[in-house]
Protein backbone atom coordinates (compact mmCIF):
# COMPACT_ATOMS: atom_id res chain seq x y z
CA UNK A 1 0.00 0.00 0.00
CA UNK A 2 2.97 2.36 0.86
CA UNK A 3 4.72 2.08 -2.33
CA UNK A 4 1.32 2.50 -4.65
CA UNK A 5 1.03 5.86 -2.81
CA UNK A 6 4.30 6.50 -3.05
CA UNK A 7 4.00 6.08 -7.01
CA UNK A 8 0.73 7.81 -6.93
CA UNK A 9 2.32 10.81 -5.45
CA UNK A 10 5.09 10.85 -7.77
CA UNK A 11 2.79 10.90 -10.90
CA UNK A 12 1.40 14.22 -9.24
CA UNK A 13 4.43 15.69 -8.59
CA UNK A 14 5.72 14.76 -12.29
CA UNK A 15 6.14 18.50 -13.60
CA UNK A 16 3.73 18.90 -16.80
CA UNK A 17 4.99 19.76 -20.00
CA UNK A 18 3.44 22.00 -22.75
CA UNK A 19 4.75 22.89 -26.41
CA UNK A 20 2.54 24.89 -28.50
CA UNK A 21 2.94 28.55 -30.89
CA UNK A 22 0.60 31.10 -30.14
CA UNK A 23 -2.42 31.35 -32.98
CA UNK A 24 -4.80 34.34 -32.95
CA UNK A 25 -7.42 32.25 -32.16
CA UNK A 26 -5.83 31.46 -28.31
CA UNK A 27 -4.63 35.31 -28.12
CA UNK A 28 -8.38 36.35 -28.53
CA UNK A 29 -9.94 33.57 -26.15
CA UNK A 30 -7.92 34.78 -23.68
CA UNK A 31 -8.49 38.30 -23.52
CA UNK A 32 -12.32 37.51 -23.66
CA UNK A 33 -11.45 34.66 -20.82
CA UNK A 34 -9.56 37.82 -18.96
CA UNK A 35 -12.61 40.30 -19.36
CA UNK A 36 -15.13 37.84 -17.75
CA UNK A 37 -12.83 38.41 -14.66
CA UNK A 38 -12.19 41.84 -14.48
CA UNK A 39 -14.79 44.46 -13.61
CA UNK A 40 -13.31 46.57 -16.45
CA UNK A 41 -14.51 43.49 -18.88
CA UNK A 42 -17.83 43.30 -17.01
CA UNK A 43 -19.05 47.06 -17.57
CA UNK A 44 -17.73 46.62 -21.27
CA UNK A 45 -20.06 43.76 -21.54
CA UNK A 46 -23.18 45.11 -20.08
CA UNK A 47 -22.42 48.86 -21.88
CA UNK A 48 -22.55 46.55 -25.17
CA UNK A 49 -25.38 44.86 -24.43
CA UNK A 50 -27.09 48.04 -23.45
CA UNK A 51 -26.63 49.80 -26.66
CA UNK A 52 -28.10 47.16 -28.39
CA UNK A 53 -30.95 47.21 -26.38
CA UNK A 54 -31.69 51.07 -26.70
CA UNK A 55 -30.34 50.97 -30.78
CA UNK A 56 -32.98 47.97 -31.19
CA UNK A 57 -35.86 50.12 -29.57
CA UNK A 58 -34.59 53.17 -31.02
CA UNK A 59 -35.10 51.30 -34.63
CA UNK A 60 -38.30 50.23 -33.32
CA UNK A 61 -39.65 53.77 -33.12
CA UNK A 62 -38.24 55.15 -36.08
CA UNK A 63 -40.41 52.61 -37.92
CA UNK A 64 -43.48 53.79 -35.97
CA UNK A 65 -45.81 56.77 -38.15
CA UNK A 66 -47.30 56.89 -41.36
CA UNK A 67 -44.91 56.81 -44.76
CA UNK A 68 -41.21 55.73 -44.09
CA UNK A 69 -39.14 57.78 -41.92
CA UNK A 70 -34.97 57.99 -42.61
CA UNK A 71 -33.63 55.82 -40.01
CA UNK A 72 -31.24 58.35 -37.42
CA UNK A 73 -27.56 58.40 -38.55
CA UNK A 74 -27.12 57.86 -34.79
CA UNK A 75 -28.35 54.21 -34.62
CA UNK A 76 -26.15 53.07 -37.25
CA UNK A 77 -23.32 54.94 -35.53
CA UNK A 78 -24.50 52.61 -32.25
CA UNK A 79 -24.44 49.57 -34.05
CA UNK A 80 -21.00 50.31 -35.42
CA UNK A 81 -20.12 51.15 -31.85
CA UNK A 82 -20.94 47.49 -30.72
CA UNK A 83 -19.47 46.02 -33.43
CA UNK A 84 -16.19 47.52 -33.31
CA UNK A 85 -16.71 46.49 -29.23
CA UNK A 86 -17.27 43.18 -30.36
CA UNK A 87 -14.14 42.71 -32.49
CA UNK A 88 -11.47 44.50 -29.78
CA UNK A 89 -10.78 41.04 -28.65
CA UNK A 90 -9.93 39.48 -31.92
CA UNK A 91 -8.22 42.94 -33.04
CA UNK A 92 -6.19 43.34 -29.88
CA UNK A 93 -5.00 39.12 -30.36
CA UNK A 94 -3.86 40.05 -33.71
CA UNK A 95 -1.23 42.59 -32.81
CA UNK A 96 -0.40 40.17 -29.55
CA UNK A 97 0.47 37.46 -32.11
CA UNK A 98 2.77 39.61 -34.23
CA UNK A 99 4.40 39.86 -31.05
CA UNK A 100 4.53 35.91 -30.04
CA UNK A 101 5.40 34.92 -33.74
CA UNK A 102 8.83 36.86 -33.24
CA UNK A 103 9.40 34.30 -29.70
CA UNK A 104 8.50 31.01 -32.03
CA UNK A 105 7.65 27.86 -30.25
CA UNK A 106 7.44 28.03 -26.88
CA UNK A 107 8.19 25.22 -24.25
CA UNK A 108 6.45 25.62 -20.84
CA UNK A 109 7.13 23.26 -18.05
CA UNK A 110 4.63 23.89 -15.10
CA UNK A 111 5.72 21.94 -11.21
CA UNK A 112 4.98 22.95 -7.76
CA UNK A 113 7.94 25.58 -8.10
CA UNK A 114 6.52 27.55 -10.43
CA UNK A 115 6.52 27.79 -14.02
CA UNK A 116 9.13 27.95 -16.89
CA UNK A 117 9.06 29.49 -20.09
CA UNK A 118 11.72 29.14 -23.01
CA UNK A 119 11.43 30.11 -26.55
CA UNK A 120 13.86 30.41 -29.42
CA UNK A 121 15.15 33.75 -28.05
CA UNK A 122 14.33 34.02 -24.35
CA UNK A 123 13.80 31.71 -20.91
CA UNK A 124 11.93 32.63 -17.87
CA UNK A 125 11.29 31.85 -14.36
CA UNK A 126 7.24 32.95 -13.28
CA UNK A 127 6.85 32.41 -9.15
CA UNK A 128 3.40 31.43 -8.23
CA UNK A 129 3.28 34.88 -6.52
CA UNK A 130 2.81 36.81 -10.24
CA UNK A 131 -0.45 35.54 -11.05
CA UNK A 132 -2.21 34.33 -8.00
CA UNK A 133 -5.32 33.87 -9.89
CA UNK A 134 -6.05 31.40 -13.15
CA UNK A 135 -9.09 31.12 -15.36
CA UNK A 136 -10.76 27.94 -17.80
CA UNK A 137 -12.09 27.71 -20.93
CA UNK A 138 -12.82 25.10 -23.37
CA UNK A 139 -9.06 25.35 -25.03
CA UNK A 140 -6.99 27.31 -22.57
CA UNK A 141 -5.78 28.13 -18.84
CA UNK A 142 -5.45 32.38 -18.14
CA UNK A 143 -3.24 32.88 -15.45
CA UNK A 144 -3.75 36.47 -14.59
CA UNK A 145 -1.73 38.74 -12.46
CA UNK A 146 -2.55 40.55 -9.00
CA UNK A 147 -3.84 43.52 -10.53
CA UNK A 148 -7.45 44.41 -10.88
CA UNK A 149 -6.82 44.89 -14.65
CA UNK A 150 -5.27 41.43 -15.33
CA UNK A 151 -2.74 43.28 -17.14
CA UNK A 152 -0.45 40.53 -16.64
CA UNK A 153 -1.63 36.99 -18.66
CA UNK A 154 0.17 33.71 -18.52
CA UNK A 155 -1.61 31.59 -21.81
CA UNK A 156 -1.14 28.00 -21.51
CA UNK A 157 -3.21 26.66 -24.75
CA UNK A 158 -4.35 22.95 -23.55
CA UNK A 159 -3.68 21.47 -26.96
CA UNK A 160 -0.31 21.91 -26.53
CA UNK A 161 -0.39 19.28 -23.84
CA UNK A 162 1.13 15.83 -25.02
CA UNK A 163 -0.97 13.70 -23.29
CA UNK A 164 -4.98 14.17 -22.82
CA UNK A 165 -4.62 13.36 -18.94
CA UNK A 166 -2.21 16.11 -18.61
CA UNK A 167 -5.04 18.59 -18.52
CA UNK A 168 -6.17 17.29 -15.17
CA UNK A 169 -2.70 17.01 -13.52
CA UNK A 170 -2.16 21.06 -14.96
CA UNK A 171 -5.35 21.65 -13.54
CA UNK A 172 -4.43 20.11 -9.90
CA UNK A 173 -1.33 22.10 -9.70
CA UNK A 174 -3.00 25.34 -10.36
CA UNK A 175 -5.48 25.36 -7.98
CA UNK A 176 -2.87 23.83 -5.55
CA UNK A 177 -1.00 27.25 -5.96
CA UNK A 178 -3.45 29.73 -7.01
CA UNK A 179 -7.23 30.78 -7.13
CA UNK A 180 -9.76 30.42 -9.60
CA UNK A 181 -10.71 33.91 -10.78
CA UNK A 182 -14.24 32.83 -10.44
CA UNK A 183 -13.52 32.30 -6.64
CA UNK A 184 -11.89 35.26 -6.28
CA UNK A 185 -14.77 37.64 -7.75
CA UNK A 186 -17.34 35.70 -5.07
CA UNK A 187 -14.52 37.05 -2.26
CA UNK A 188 -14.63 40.45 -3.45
CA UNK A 189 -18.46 40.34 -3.78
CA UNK A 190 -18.25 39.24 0.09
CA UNK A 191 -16.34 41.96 1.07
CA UNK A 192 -18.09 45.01 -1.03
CA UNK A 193 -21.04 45.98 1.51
CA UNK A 194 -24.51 44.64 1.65
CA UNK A 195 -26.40 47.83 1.09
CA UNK A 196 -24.24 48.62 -2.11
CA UNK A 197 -24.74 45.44 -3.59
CA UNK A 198 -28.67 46.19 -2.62
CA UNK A 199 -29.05 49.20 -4.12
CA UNK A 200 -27.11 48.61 -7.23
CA UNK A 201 -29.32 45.34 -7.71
CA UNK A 202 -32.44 47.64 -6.81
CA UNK A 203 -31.32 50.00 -9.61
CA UNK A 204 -30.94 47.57 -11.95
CA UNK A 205 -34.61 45.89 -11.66
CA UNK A 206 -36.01 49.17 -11.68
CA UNK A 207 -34.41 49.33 -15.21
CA UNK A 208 -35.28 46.18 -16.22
CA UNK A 209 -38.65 46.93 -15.33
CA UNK A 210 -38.81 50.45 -16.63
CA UNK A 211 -37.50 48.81 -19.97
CA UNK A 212 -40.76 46.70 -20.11
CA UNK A 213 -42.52 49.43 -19.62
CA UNK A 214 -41.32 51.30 -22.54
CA UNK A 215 -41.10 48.61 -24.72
CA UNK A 216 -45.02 47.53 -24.49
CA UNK A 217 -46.21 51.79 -23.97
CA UNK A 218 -44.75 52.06 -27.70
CA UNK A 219 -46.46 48.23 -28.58
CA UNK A 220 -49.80 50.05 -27.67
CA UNK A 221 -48.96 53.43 -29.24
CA UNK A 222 -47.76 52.17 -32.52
CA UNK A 223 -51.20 50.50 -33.31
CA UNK A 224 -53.26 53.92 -31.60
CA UNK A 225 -54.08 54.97 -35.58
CA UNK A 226 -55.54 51.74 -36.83
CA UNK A 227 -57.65 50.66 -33.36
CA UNK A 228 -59.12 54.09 -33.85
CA UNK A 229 -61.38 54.05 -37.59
CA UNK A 230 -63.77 56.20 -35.79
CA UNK A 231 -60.97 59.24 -35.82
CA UNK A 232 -58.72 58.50 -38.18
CA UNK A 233 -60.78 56.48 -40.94
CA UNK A 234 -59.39 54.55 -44.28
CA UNK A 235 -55.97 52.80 -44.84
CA UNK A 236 -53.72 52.91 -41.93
CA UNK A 237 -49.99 51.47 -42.26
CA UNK A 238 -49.45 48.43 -40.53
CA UNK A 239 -47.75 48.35 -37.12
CA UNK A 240 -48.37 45.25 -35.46
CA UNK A 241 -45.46 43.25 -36.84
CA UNK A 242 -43.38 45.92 -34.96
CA UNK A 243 -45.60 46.11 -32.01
CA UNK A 244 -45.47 42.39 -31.74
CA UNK A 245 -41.65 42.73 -31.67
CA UNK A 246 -41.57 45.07 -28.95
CA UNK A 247 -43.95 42.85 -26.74
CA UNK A 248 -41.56 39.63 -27.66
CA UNK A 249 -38.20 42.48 -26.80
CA UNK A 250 -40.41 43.41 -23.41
CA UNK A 251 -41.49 40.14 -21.61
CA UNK A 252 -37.55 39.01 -20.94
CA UNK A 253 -36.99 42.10 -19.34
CA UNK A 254 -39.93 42.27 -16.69
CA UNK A 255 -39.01 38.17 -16.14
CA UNK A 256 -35.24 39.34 -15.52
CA UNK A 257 -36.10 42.03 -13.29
CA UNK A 258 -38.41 39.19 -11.18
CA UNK A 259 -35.55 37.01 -11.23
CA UNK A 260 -32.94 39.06 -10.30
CA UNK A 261 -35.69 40.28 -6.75
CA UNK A 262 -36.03 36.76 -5.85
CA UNK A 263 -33.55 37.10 -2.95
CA UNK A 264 -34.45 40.37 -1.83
CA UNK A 265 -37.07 41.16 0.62
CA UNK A 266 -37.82 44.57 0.71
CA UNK A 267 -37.76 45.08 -3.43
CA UNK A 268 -39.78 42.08 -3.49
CA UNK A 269 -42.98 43.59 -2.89
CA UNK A 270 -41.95 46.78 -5.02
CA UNK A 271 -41.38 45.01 -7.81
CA UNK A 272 -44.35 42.77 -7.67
CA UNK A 273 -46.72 46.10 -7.82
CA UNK A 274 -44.64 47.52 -10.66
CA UNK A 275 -44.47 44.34 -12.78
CA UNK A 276 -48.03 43.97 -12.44
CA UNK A 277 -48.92 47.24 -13.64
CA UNK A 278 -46.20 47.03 -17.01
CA UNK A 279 -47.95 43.16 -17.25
CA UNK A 280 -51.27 45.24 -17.75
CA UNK A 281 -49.42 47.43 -19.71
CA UNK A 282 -48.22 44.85 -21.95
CA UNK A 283 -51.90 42.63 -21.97
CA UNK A 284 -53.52 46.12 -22.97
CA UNK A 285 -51.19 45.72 -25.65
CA UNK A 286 -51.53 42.44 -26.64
CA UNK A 287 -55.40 42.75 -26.75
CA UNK A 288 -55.09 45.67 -29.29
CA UNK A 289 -52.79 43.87 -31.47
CA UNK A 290 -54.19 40.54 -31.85
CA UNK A 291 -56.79 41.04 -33.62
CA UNK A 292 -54.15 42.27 -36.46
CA UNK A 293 -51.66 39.97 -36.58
CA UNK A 294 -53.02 37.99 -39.11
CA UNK A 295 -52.38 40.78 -41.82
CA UNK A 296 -48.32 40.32 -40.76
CA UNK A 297 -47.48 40.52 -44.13
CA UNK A 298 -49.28 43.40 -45.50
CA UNK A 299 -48.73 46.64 -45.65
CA UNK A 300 -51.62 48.59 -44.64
CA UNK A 301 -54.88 47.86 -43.06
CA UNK A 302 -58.21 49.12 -41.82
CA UNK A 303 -61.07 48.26 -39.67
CA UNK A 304 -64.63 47.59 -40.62
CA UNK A 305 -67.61 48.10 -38.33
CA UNK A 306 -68.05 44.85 -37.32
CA UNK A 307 -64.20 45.18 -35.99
CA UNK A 308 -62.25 42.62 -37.76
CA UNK A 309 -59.35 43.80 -39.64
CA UNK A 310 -58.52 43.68 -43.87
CA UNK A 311 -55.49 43.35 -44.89
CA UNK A 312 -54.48 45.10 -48.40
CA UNK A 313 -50.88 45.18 -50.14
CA UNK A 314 -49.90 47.61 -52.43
């Protein structure tokens, strides 16, 4: 029994060995790994997302009228904005790799010392103490230095392990030494105060839910001309494709802001009165626009006195 767990322990001490050249591909999964870590990253993500919510409703309302209105120069100039946010990662990798193409292969060997580094034109020593924190994905391990920036990233690409079982001995040695990032953000969140945590969360339902609210007050505006013949008789364009779109765009955002309150207490009851009254909002809605949905497809349509709906293309 001694001397199998003697051998046992040897095969975890065994340093692991890596070999691999940088491609874009790792350089860019990386510094998307490192911004799912880094508060910096995390604002980037949600400004992103944000714009496309507000450019989507903002292309929303500029369909919204009679004839066809000139989109705003200022949505496209949004979407360009969180495009060119989308492709920093892969643009920022690319001028990395110019970089690591000049070091060629490199040769990593990772052990309970630390880990070493040698290319064609330099060698290097990395104590445990440089990047106390290390990140997954699919194809790589981030180590990622002290700061709250990451600035400093260790890239160990897993393919460029020789053997598949390698990946869990790496794996073993890293958290032996250092933290998962993942880990580390929950000990931050411990330590930033309850209240702030509480009123940021507050904030952001009340957003969520004020969202809703926008989104299905312009589903029952756009549709105002047509569910009124009385005062505005004949052909009217048709809206409900578009106010069916900004229902469907509205429901995830009052079920986000419920899911995000189901922890809290005191916003529980809050929020329960205000998502009922953007859920009445949003059935007021929905009862106005069903009855023309099934003219989708055309492009104008008008109400007869018995209150069904014609559809007519032109």
């Amino acid at each position: 029994m001694a001397e199998g767990q003697e051998a046992t322990d040897a095969v975890a001490e065994r340093p692991v060995e890596l070999a691999y050249r940088h491609t874009v591909d790792d350089l860019a999964a990386a510094i998307r790994t490192r911004a799912k870590t880094t508060r910096a990253g995390l604002f980037r993500r949600r400004l992103r997302i944000f714009t496309l919510v507000v450019t989507a409703v903002g292309f929303l309302l500029s369909t919204l009228g009679d004839g066809h209105r000139d989109t705003p120069w200022h949505l496209y100039l949004a979407l360009a904005f969180v495009a060119f946010m989308t492709a920093v990662p892969r643009l920022q990798a690319r001028q990395l790799h110019r970089l690591s193409e000049r070091q060629g292969d490199f040769r990593v060997v990772v052990d309970e010392t630390g880990i070493r580094l040698t290319t064609a034109h330099s060698s290097a020593t990395l104590d445990w103490h440089l990047y106390p924190r290390y990140a997954e994905s699919p194809e790589l391990f981030v180590l990622l230095s002290a700061d709250k920036s990451a600035v400093g990233v260790v890239v160990l690409p897993k393919r460029g392990l020789s053997n598949p079982e390698d990946t869990g001995r790496l794996r073993a040695i890293l958290d032996r030494h250092l933290v998962r990032a993942d880990a580390a953000a929950a000990q931050d969140a411990d330590r930033t105060p309850s209240r702030g945590r509480a009123v940021r969360r507050g904030a952001g339902i009340v957003g969520l839910l004020l969202l809703g609210l926008v989104l299905f007050f312009f589903a029952y505006a756009a549709v105002q001309k047509a569910a009124d013949p009385d005062g505005l008789p004949g052909l009217q364009h048709n809206n409900a494709p578009v106010s069916a779109i900004a229902l469907i765009l509205g429901v995830p955002a009052v079920v986000g802001a419920w899911w995000a309150v189901r922890r809290m207490k005191v916003m529980r009851i809050v929020t329960a009165v205000l998502a009922a009254a953007v859920l009445l909002v949003g059935g007021a809605a929905l009862y106005r626009i069903g009855p023309m949905l099934h003219c989708w497809g055309s492009d104008r349509i008008t109400q007869g006195p018995d209150g069904d709906y014609a559809c007519y293309d032109f």
